[in-house]
C-alpha atoms as a PDB file:
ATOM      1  CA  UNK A   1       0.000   0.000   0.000  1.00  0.00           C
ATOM      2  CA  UNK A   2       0.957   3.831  -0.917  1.00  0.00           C
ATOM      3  CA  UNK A   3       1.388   5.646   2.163  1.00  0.00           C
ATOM      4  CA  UNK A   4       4.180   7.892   2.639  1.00  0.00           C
ATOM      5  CA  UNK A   5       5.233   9.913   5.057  1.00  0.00           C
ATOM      6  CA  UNK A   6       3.897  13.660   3.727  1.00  0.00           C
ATOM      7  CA  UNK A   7       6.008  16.248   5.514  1.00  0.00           C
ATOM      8  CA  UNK A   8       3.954  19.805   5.442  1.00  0.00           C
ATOM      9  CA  UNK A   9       6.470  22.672   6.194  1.00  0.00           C
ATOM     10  CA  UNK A  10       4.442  26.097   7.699  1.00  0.00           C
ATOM     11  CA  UNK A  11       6.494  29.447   8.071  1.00  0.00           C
ATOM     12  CA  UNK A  12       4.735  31.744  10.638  1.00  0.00           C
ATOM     13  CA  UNK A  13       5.331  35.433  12.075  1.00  0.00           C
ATOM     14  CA  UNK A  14       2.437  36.920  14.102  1.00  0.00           C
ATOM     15  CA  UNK A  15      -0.359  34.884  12.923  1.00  0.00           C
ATOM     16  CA  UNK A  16      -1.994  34.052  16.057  1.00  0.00           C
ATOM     17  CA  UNK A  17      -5.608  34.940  14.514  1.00  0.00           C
ATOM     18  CA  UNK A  18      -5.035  33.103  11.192  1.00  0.00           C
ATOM     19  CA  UNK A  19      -3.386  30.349  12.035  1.00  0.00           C
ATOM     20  CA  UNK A  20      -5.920  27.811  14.158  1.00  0.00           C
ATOM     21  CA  UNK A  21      -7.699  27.933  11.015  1.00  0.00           C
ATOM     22  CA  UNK A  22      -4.513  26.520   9.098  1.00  0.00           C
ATOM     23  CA  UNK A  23      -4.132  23.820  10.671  1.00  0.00           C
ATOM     24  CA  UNK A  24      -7.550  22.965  11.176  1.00  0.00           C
ATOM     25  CA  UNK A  25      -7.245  22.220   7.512  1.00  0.00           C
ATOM     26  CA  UNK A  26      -4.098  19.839   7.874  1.00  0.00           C
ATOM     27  CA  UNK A  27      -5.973  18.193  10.684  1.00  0.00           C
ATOM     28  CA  UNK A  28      -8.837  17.068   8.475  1.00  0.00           C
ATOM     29  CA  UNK A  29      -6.761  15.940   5.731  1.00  0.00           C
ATOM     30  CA  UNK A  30      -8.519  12.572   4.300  1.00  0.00           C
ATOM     31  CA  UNK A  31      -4.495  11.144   4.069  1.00  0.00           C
ATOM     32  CA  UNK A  32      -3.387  10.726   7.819  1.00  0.00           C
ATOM     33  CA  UNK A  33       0.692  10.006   7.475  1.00  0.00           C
ATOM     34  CA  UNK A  34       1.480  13.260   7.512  1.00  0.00           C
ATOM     35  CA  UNK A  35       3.989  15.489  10.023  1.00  0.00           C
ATOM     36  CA  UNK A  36       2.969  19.272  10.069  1.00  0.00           C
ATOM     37  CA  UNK A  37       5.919  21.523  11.011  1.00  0.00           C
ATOM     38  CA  UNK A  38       5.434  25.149  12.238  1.00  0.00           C
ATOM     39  CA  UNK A  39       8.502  27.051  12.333  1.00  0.00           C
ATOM     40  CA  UNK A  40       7.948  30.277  13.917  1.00  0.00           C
ATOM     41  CA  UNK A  41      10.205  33.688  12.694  1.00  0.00           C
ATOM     42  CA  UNK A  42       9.842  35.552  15.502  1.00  0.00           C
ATOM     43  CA  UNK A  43       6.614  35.832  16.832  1.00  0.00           C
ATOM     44  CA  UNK A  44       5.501  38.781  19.433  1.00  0.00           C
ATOM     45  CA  UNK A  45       2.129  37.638  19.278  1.00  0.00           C
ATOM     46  CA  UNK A  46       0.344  34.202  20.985  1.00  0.00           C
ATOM     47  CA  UNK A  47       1.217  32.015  17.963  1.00  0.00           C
ATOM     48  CA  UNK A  48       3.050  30.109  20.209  1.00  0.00           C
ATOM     49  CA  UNK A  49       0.553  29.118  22.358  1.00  0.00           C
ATOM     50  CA  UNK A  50      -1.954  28.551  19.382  1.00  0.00           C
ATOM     51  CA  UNK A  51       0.545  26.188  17.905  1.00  0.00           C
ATOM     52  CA  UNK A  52       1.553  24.766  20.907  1.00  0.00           C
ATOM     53  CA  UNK A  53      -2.530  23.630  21.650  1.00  0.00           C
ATOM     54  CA  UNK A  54      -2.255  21.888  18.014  1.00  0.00           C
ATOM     55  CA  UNK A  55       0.862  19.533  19.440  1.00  0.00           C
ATOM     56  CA  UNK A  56      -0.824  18.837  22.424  1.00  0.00           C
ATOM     57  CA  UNK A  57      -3.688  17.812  21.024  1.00  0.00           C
ATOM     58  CA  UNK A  58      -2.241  15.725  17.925  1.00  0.00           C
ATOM     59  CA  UNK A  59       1.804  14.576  17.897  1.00  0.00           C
ATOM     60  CA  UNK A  60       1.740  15.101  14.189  1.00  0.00           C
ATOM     61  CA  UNK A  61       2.129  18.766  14.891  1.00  0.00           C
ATOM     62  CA  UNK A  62       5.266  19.899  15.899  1.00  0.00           C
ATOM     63  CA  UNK A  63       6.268  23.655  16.932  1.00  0.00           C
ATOM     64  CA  UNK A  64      10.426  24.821  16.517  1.00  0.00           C
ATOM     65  CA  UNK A  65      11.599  28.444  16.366  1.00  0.00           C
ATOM     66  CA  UNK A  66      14.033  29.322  13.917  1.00  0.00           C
ATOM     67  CA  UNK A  67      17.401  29.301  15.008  1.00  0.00           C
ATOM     68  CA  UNK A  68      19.561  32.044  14.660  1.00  0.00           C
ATOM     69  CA  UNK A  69      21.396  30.537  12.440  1.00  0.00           C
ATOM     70  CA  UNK A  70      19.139  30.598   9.700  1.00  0.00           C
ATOM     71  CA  UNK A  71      18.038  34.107   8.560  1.00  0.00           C
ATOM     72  CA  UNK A  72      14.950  35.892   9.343  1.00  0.00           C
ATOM     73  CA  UNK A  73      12.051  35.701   7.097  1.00  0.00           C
ATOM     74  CA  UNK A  74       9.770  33.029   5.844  1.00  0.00           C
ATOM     75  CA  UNK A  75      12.536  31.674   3.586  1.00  0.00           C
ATOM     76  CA  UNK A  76      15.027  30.608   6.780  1.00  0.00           C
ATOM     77  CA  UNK A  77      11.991  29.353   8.546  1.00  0.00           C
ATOM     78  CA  UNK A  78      11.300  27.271   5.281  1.00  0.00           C
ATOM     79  CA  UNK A  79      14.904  25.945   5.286  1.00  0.00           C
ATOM     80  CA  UNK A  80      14.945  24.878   8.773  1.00  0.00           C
ATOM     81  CA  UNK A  81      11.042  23.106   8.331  1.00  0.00           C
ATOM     82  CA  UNK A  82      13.168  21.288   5.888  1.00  0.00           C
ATOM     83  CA  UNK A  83      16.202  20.382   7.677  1.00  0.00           C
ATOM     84  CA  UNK A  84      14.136  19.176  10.663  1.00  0.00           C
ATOM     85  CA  UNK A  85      11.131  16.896   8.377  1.00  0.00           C
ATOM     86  CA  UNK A  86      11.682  13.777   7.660  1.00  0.00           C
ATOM     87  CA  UNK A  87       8.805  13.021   4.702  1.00  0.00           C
ATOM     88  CA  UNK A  88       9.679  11.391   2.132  1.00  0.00           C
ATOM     89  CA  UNK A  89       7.858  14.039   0.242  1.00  0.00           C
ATOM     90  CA  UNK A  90       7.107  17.685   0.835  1.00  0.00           C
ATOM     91  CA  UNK A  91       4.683  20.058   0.657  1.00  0.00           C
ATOM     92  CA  UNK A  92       5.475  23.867   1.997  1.00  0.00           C
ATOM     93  CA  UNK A  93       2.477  25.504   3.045  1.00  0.00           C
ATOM     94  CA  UNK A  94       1.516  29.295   4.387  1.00  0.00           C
ATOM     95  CA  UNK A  95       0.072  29.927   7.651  1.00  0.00           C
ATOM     96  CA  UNK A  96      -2.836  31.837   6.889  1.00  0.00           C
ATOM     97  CA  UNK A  97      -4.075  29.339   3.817  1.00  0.00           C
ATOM     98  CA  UNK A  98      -6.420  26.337   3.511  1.00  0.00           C
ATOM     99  CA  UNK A  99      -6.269  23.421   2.158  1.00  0.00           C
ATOM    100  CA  UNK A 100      -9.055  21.316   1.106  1.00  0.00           C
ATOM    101  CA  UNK A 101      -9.532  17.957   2.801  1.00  0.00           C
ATOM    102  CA  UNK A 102      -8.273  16.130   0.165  1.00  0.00           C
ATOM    103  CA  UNK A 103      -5.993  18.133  -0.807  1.00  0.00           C
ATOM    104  CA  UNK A 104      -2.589  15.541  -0.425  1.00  0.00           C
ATOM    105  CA  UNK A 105      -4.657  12.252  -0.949  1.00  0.00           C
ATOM    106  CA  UNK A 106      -5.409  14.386  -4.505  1.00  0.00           C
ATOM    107  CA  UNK A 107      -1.564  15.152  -5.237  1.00  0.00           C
ATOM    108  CA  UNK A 108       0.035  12.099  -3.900  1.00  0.00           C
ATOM    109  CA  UNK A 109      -2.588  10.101  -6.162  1.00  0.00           C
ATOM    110  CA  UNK A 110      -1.352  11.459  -9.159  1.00  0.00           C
ATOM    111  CA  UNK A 111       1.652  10.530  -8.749  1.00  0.00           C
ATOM    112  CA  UNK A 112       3.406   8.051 -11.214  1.00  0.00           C
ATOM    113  CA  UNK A 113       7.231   6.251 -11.014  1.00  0.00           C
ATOM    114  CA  UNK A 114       8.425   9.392 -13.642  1.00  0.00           C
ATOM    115  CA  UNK A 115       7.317  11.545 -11.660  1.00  0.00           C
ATOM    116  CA  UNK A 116       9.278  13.812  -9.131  1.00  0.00           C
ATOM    117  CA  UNK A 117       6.734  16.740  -8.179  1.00  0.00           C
ATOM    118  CA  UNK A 118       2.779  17.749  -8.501  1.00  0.00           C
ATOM    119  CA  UNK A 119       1.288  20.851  -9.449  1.00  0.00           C
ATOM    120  CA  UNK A 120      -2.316  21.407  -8.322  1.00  0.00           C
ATOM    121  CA  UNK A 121      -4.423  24.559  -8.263  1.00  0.00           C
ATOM    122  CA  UNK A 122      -5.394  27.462  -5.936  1.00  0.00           C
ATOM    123  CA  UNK A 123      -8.702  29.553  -5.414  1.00  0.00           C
ATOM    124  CA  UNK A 124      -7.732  32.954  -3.768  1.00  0.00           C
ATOM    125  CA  UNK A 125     -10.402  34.469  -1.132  1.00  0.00           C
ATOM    126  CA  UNK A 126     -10.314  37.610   0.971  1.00  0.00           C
ATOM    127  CA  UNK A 127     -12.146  38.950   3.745  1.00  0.00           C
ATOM    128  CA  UNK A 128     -15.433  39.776   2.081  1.00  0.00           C
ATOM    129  CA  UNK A 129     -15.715  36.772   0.695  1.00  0.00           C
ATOM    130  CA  UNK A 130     -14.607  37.388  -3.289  1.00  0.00           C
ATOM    131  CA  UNK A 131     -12.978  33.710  -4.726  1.00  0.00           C
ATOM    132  CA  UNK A 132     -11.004  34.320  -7.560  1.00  0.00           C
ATOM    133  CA  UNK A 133      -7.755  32.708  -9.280  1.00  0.00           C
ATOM    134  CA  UNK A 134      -4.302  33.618  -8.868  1.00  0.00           C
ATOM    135  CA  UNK A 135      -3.185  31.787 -11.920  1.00  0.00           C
ATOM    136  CA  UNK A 136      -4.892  29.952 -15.212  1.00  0.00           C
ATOM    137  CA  UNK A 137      -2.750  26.829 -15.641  1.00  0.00           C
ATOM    138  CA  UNK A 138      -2.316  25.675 -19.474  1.00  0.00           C
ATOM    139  CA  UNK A 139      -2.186  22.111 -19.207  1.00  0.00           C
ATOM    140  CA  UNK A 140      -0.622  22.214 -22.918  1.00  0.00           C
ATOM    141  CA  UNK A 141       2.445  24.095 -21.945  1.00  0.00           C
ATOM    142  CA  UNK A 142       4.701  21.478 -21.297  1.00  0.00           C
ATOM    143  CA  UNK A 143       6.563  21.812 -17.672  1.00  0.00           C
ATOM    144  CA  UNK A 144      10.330  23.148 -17.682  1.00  0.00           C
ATOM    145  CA  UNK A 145      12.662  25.488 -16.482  1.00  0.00           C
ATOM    146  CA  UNK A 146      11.832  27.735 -19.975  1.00  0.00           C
ATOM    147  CA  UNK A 147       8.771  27.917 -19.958  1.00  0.00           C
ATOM    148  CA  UNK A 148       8.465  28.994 -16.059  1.00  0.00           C
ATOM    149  CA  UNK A 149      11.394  31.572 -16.425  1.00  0.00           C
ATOM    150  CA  UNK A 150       9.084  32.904 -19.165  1.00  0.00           C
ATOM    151  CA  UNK A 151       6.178  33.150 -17.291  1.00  0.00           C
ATOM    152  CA  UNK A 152       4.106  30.797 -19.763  1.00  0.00           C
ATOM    153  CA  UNK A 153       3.864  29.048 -16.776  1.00  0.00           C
ATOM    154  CA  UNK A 154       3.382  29.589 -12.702  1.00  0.00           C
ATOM    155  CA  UNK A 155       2.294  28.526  -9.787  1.00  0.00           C
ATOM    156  CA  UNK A 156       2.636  29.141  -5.748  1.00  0.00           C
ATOM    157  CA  UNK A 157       3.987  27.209  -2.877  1.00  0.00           C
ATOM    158  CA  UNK A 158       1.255  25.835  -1.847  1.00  0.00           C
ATOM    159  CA  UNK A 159       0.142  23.516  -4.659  1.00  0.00           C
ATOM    160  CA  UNK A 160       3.205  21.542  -5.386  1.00  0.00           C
ATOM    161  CA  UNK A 161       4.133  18.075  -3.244  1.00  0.00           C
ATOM    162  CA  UNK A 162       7.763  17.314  -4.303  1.00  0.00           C
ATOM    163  CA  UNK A 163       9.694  13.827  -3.576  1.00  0.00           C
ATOM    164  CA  UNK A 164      12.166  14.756  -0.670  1.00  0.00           C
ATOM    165  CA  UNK A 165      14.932  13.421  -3.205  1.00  0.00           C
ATOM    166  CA  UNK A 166      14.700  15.570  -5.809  1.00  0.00           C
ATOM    167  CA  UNK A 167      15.078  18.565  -3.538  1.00  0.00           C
ATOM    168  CA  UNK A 168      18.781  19.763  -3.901  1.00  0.00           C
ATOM    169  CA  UNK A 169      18.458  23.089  -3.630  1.00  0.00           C
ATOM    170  CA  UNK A 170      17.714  25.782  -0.978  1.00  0.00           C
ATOM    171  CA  UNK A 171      15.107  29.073  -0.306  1.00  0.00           C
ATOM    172  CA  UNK A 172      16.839  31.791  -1.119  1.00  0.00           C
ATOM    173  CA  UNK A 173      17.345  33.304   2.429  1.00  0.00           C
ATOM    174  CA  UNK A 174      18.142  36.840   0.487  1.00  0.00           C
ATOM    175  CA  UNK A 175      14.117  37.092  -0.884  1.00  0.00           C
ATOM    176  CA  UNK A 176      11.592  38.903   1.111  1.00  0.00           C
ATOM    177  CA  UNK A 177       9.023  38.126  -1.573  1.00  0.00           C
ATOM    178  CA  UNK A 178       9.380  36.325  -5.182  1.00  0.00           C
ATOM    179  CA  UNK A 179      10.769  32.942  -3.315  1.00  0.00           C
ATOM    180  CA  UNK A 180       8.698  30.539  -5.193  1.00  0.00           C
ATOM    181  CA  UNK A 181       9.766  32.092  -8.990  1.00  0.00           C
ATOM    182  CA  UNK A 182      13.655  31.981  -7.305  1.00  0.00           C
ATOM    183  CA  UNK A 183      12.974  27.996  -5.744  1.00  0.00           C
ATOM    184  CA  UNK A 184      10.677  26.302  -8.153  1.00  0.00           C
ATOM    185  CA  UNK A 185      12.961  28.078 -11.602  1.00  0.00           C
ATOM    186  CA  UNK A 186      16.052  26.397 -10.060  1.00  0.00           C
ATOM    187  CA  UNK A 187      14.432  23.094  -9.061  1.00  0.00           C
ATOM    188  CA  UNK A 188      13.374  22.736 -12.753  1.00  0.00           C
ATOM    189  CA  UNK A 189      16.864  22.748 -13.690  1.00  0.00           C
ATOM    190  CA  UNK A 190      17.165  19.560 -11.258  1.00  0.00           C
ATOM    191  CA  UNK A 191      14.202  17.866 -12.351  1.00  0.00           C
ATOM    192  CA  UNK A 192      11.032  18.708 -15.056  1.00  0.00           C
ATOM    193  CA  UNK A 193       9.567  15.566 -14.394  1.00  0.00           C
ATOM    194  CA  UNK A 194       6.310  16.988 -12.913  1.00  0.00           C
ATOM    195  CA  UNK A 195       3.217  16.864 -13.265  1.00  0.00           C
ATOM    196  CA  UNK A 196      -0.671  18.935 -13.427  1.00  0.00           C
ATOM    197  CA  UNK A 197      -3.364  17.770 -11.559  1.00  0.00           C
ATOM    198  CA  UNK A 198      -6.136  19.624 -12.714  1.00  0.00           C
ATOM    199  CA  UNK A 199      -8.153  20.348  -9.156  1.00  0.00           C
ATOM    200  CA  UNK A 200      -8.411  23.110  -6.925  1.00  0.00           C
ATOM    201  CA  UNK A 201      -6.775  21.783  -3.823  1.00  0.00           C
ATOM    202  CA  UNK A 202      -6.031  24.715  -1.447  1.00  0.00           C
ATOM    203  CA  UNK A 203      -7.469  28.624  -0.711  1.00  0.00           C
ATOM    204  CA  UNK A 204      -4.863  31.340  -0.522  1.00  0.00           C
ATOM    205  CA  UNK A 205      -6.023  33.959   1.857  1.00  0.00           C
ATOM    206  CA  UNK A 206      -5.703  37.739   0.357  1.00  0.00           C
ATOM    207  CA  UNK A 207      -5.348  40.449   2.720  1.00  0.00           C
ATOM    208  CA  UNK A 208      -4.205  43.805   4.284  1.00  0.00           C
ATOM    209  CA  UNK A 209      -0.937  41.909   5.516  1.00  0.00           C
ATOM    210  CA  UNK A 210      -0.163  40.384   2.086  1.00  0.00           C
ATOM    211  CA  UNK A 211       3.475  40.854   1.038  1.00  0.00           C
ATOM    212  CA  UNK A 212       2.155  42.484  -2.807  1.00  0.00           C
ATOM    213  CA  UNK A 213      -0.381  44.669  -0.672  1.00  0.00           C
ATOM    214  CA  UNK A 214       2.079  45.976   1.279  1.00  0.00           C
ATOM    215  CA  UNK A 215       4.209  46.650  -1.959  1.00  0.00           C
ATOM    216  CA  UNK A 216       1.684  49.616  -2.798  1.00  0.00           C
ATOM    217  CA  UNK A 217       3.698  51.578  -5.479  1.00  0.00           C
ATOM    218  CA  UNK A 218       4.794  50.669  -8.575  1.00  0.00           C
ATOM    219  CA  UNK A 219       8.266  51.719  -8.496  1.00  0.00           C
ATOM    220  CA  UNK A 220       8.186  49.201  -4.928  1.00  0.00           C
ATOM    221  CA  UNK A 221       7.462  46.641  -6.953  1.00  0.00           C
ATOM    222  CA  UNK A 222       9.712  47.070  -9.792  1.00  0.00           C
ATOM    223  CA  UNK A 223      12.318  47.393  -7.336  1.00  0.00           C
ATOM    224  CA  UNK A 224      11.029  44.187  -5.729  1.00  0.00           C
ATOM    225  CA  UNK A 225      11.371  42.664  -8.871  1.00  0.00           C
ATOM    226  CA  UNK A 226      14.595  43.750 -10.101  1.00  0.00           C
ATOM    227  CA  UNK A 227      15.978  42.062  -6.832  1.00  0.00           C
ATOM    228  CA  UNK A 228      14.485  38.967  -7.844  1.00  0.00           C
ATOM    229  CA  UNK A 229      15.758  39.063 -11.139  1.00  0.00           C
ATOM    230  CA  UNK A 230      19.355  39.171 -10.229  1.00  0.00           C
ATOM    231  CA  UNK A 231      19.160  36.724  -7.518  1.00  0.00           C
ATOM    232  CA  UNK A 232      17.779  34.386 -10.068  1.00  0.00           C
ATOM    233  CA  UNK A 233      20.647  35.127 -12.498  1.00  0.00           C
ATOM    234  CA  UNK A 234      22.943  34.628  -9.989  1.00  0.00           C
ATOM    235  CA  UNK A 235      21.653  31.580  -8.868  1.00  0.00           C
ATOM    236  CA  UNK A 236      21.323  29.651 -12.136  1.00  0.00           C
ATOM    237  CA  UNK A 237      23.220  31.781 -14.554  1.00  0.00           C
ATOM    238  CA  UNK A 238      25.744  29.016 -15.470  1.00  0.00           C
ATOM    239  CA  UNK A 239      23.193  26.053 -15.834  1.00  0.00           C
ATOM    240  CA  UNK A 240      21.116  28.054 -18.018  1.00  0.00           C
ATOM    241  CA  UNK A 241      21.041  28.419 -21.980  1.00  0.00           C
ATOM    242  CA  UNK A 242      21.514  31.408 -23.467  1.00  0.00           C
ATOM    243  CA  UNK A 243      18.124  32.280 -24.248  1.00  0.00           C
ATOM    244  CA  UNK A 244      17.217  31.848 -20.468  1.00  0.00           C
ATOM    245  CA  UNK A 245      19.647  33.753 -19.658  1.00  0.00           C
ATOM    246  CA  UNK A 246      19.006  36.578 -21.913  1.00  0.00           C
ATOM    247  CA  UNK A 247      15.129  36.583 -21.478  1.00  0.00           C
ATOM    248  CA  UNK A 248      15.969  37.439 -17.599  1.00  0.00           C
ATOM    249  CA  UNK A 249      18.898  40.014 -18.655  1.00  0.00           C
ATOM    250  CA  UNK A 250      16.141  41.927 -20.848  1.00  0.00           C
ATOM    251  CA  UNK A 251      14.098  42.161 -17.705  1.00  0.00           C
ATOM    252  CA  UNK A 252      16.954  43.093 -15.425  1.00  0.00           C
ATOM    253  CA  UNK A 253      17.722  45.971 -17.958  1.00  0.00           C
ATOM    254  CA  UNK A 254      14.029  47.048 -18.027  1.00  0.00           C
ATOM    255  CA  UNK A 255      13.466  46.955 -14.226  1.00  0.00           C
ATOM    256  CA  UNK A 256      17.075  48.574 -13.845  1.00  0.00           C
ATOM    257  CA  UNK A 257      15.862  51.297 -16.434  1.00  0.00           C
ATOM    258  CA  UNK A 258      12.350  51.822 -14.457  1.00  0.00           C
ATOM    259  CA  UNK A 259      13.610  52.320 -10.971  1.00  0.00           C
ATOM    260  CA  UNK A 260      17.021  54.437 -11.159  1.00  0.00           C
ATOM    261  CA  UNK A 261      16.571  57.762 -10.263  1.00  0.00           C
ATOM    262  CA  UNK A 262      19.018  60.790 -12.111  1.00  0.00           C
ATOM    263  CA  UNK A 263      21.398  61.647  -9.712  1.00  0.00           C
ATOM    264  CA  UNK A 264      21.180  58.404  -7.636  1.00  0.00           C
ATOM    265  CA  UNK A 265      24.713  57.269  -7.869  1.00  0.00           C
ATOM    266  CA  UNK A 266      24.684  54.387  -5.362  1.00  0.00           C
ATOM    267  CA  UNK A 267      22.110  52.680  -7.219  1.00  0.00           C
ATOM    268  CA  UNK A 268      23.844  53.287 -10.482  1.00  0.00           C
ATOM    269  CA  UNK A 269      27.320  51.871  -9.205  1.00  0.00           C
ATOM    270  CA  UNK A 270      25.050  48.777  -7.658  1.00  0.00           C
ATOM    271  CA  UNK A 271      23.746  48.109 -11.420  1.00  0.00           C
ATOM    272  CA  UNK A 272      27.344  48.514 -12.268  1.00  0.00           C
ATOM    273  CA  UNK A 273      28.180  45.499 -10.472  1.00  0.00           C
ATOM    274  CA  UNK A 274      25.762  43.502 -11.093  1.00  0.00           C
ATOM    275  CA  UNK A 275      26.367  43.864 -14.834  1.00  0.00           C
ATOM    276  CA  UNK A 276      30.241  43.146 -14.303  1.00  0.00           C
ATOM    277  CA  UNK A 277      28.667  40.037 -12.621  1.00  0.00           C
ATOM    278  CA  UNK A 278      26.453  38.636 -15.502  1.00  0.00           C
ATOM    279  CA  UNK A 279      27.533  40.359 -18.529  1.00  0.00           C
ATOM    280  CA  UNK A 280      27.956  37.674 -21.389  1.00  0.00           C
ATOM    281  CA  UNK A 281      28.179  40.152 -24.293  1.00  0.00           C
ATOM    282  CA  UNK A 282      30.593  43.225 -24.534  1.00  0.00           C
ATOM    283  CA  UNK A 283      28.656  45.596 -26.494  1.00  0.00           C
ATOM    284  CA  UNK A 284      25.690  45.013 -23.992  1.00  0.00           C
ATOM    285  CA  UNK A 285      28.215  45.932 -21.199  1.00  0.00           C
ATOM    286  CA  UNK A 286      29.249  49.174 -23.456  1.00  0.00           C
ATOM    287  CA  UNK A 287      25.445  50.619 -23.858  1.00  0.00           C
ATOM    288  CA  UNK A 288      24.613  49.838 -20.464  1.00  0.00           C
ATOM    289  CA  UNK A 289      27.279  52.044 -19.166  1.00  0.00           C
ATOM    290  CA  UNK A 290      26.923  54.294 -22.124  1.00  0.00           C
ATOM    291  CA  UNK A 291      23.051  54.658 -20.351  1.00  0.00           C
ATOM    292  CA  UNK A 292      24.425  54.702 -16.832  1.00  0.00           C
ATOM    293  CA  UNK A 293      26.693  57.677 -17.532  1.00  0.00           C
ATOM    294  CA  UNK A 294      23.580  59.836 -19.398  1.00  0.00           C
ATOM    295  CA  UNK A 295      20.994  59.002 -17.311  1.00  0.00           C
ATOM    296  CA  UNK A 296      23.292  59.767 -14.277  1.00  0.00           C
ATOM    297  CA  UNK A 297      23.518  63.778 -16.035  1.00  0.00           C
ATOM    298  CA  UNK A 298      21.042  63.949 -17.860  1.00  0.00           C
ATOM    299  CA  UNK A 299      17.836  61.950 -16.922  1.00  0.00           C
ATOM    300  CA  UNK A 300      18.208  60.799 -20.596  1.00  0.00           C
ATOM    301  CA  UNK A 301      19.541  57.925 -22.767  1.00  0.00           C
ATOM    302  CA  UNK A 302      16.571  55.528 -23.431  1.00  0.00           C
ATOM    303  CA  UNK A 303      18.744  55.452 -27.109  1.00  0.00           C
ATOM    304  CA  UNK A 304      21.418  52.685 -25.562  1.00  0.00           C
ATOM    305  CA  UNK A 305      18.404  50.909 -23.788  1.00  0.00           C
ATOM    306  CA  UNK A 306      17.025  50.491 -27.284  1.00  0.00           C
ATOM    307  CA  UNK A 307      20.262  49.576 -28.824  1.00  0.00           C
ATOM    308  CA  UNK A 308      20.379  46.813 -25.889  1.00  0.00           C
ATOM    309  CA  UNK A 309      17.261  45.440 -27.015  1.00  0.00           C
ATOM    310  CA  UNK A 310      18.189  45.488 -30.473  1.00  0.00           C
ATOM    311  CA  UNK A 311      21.035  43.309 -29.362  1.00  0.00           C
ATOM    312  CA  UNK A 312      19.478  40.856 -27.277  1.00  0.00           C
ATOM    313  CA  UNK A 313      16.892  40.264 -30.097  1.00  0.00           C
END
């Protein structure tokens, strides 16, 4: 008989109000062999106590706080969860979502011997009580590290159960948002031997505390974005093809472009390094500093941008 240990891996900070309601899902779950593991970031709240009711009541729940070691944010706490579960496969989760009661009876079903992880599908809900979608899969697209990078294809934490073997690779503890483009783009260069399920298996909870809410303007979350971009090339820069690699360079130069203010020399010189860092081709190198040195003067130079482009192209 199928029945592996499922280890589910919850990142908290402050979520005393939201998250009873968590793991009231996990405790319902129609698939029993499961471990749930709370790692807490810091809480000033009563999570611990909410938790702590969870493991007292049920020895499948177990409550740690992130050791210093491992940095703040949900991406150290989702390291650790790691390091400390012992399921054979894994399922991160956030603290103020659902799942559905069958939500890992559902994944771990459709799984097959080819396959290393399973992609299922979210309904978002807020307060007043709106369900929408934060993503359209297109079960056509085939899954790989391509067509994610591209954005053809996406999907959140939440709806992917991954064989503990496969999982070679770490949260970047860098990321304050973006994690699951930065973790799931460099898993697929370990394995893209995964797998839709077409259900709705889990409800992401929108709300005032929301990392993207809280990124109000849009120069925040260009910023935001540009960051993510460069961690990405950094991280998988050499295991990528060229055409990866120059679809996330055209966005690095865009976002760059967007959120550097004339005059603002310490982001310029920051640019400047990065560019050092990943530049394959010279004459990109030459325009982009050709930019740098008339936007830094000038507030123009949109010309080399273009040129860039032209390049890349």
């Amino acid at each position: 008989m199928f029945n592996p240990l499922v280890s589910i891996i919850i990142p908290t900070y402050n979520r005393a109000d939201l998250i009873g309601n968590t793991l009231d899902s996990i405790l319902v779950q129609t698939y029993t062999n499961w471990e749930c593991i709370v790692v807490d970031d810091g809480s000033t709240d009563t999570t611990e106590n909410v938790v702590n009711y969870y493991v007292e009541k049920d020895a499948r729940f177990q409550y740690y706080k992130r050791p210093s070691e491992y940095k703040s944010g949900g991406n150290g706490s989702r390291n650790y969860g790691f390091d400390v579960s012992k399921g054979e496969y894994v399922n991160w989760f956030d603290s103020d979502d659902l799942m559905l009661p069958d939500a890992i009876q559902r994944k771990l079903d459709a799984f097959e011997e080819n396959v290393d992880f399973v992609v299922a599908n979210s309904l978002n809900f807020d307060e007043e009580g709106t369900v929408s979608r934060p993503y359209e899969l297109n079960y056509d697209i085939p899954i790989t590290a391509e067509n994610f990078i591209s954005q053809t294809i996406g999907w959140i934490t939440n709806d992917v159960l991954v064989r503990r073997k496969v999982i070679q690779i770490r949260f970047n503890e860098e990321l304050k948002s973006g994690q699951e483009y930065n973790f799931f783009a460099r898993l697929l260069f370990v394995t893209d031997k995964g797998k839709y399920l077409k259900k709705d298996v889990s409800k992401r909870r929108i709300h005032k505390d929301s990392i993207q809410v809280k990124l109000s303007s849009s120069k925040q979350k260009t910023i935001q974005l540009l960051a993510n971009e460069l961690h990405l090339w950094r991280d998988i820069h050499a295991m990528a093809n060229w055409e990866i690699n120059k679809r996330i360079l055209k966005r690095i130069i865009r976002f760059s472009y967007e959120t550097t203010d004339k005059f603002s020399l310490p982001h310029f010189l920051f640019q400047i390094e990065n560019l050092l860092f990943f530049s394959k081709n010279k004459a990109v190198f030459i325009f982009y500093n050709f930019w740098i040195l008339f936007h830094l003067f000038s507030g123009k130079g949109y010309f080399f941008i273009r040129k860039i482009y032209k390049i890349l192209n």
